[in-house]
C-alpha atoms as a PDB file:
ATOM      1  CA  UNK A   1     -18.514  72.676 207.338  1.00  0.00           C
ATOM      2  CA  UNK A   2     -19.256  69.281 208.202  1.00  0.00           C
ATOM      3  CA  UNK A   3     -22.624  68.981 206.749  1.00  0.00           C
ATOM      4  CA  UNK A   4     -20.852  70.666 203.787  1.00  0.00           C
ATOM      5  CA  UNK A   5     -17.992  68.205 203.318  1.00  0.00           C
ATOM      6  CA  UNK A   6     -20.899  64.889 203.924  1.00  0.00           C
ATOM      7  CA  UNK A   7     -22.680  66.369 200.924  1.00  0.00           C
ATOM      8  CA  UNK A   8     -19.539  66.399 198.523  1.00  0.00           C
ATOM      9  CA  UNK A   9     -18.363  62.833 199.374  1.00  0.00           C
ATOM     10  CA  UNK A  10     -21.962  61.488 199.290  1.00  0.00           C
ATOM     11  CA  UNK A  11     -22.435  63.227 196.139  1.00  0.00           C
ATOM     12  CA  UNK A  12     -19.207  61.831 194.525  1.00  0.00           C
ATOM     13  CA  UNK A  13     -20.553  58.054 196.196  1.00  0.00           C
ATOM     14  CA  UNK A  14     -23.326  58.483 194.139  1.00  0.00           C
ATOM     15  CA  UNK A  15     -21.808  59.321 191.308  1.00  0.00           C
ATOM     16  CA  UNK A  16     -19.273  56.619 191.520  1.00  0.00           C
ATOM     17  CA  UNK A  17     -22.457  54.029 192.087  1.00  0.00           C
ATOM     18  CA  UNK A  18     -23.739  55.245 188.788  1.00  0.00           C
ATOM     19  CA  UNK A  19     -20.739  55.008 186.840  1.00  0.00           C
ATOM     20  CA  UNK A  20     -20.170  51.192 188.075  1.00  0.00           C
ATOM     21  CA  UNK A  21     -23.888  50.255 187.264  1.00  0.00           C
ATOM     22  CA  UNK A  22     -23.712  51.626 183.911  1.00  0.00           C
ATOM     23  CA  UNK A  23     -19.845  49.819 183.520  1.00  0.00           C
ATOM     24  CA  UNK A  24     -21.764  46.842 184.654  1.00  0.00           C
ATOM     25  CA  UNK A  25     -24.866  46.972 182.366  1.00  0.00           C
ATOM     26  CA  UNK A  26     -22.149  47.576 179.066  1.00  0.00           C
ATOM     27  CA  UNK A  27     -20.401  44.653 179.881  1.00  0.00           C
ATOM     28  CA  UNK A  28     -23.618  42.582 180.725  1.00  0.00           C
ATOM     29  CA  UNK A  29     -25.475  43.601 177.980  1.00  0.00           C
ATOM     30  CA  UNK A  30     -22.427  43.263 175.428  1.00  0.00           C
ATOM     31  CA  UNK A  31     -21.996  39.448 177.008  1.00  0.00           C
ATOM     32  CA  UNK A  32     -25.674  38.714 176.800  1.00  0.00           C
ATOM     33  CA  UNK A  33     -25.342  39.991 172.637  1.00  0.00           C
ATOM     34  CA  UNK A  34     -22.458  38.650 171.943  1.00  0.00           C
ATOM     35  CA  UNK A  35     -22.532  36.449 168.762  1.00  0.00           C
ATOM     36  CA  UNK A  36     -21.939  32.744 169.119  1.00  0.00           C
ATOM     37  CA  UNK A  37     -19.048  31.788 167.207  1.00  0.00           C
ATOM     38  CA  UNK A  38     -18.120  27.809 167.352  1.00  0.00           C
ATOM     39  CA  UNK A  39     -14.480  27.906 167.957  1.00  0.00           C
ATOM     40  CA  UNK A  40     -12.162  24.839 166.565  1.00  0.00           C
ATOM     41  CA  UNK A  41     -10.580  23.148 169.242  1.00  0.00           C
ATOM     42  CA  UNK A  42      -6.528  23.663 169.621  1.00  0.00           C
ATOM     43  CA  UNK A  43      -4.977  21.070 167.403  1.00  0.00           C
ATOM     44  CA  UNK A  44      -3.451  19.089 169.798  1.00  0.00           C
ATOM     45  CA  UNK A  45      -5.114  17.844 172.856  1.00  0.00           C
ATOM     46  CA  UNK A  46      -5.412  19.548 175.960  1.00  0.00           C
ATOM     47  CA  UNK A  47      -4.395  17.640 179.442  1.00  0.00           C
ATOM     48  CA  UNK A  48      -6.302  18.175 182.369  1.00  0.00           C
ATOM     49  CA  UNK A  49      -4.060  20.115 184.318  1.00  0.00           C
ATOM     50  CA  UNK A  50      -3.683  22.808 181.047  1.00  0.00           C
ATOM     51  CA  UNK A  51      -7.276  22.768 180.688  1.00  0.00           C
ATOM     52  CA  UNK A  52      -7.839  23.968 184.044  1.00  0.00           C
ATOM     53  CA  UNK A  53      -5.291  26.698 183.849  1.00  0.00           C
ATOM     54  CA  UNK A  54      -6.773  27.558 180.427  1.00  0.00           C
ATOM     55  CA  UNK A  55      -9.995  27.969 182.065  1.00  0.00           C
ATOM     56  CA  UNK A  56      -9.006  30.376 184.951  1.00  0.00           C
ATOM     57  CA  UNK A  57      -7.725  32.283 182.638  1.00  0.00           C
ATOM     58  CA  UNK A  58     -10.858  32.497 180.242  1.00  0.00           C
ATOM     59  CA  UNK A  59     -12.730  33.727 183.448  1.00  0.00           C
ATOM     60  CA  UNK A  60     -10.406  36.710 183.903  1.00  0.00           C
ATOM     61  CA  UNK A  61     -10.261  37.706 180.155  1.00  0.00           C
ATOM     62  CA  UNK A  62     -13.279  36.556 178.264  1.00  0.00           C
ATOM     63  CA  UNK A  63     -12.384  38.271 174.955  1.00  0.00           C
ATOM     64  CA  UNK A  64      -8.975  36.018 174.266  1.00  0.00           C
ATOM     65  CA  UNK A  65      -9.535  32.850 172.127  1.00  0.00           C
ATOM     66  CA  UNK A  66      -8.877  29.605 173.992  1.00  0.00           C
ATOM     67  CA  UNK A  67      -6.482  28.448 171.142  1.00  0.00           C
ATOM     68  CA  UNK A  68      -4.307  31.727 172.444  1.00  0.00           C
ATOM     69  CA  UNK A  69      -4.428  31.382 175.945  1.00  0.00           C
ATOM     70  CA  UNK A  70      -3.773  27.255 175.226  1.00  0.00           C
ATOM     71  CA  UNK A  71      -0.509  28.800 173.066  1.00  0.00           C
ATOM     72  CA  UNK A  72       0.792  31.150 175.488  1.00  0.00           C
ATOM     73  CA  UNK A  73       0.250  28.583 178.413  1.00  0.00           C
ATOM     74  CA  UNK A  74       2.636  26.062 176.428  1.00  0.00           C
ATOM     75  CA  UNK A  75       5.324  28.460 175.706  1.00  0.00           C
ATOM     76  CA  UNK A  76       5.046  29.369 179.510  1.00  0.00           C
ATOM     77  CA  UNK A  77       5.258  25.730 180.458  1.00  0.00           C
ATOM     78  CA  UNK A  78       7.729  24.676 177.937  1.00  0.00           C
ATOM     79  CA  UNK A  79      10.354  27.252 179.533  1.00  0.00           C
ATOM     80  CA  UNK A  80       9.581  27.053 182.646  1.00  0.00           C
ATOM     81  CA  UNK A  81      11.178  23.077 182.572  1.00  0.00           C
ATOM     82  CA  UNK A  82      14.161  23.995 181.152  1.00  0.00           C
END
């Protein structure tokens, strides 16, 4: 029984490990072709603080343009004063 139940949950590991590597080798190989597209910068100027903030959040979701995350991040800031 024992031996029985070790062989279903190291069989299910397994598969697990293989779905992550292949999850991992779409996203790496999708990064490593993706095309480089030269992005205009957001027309105003970014302060440091905003830039930062931008930047953490262009680590956690790659796909968004800057000029968004810049956007929402002002609307965000601009109520959060008021």
């Amino acid at each position: 029984m024992k031996i029985r139940l070790f062989l279903k949950l190291s069989k299910l590991f397994l598969q697990s490990l293989f779905f992550f590597q292949a999850e991992y080798e779409k996203r790496y190989f999708a990064e490593l072709y993706q095309p480089l597209v030269a992005t205009s910068p957001p027309p105003f100027a970014m302060h440091g603080e905003m830039q930062r903030m931008c930047l953490q959040v262009k680590d956690v979701l790659p796909l968004v343009p800057t000029e968004v995350i810049y956007r929402d991040l002002r609307e965000y800031i601009d109520c959060s004063f008021f």
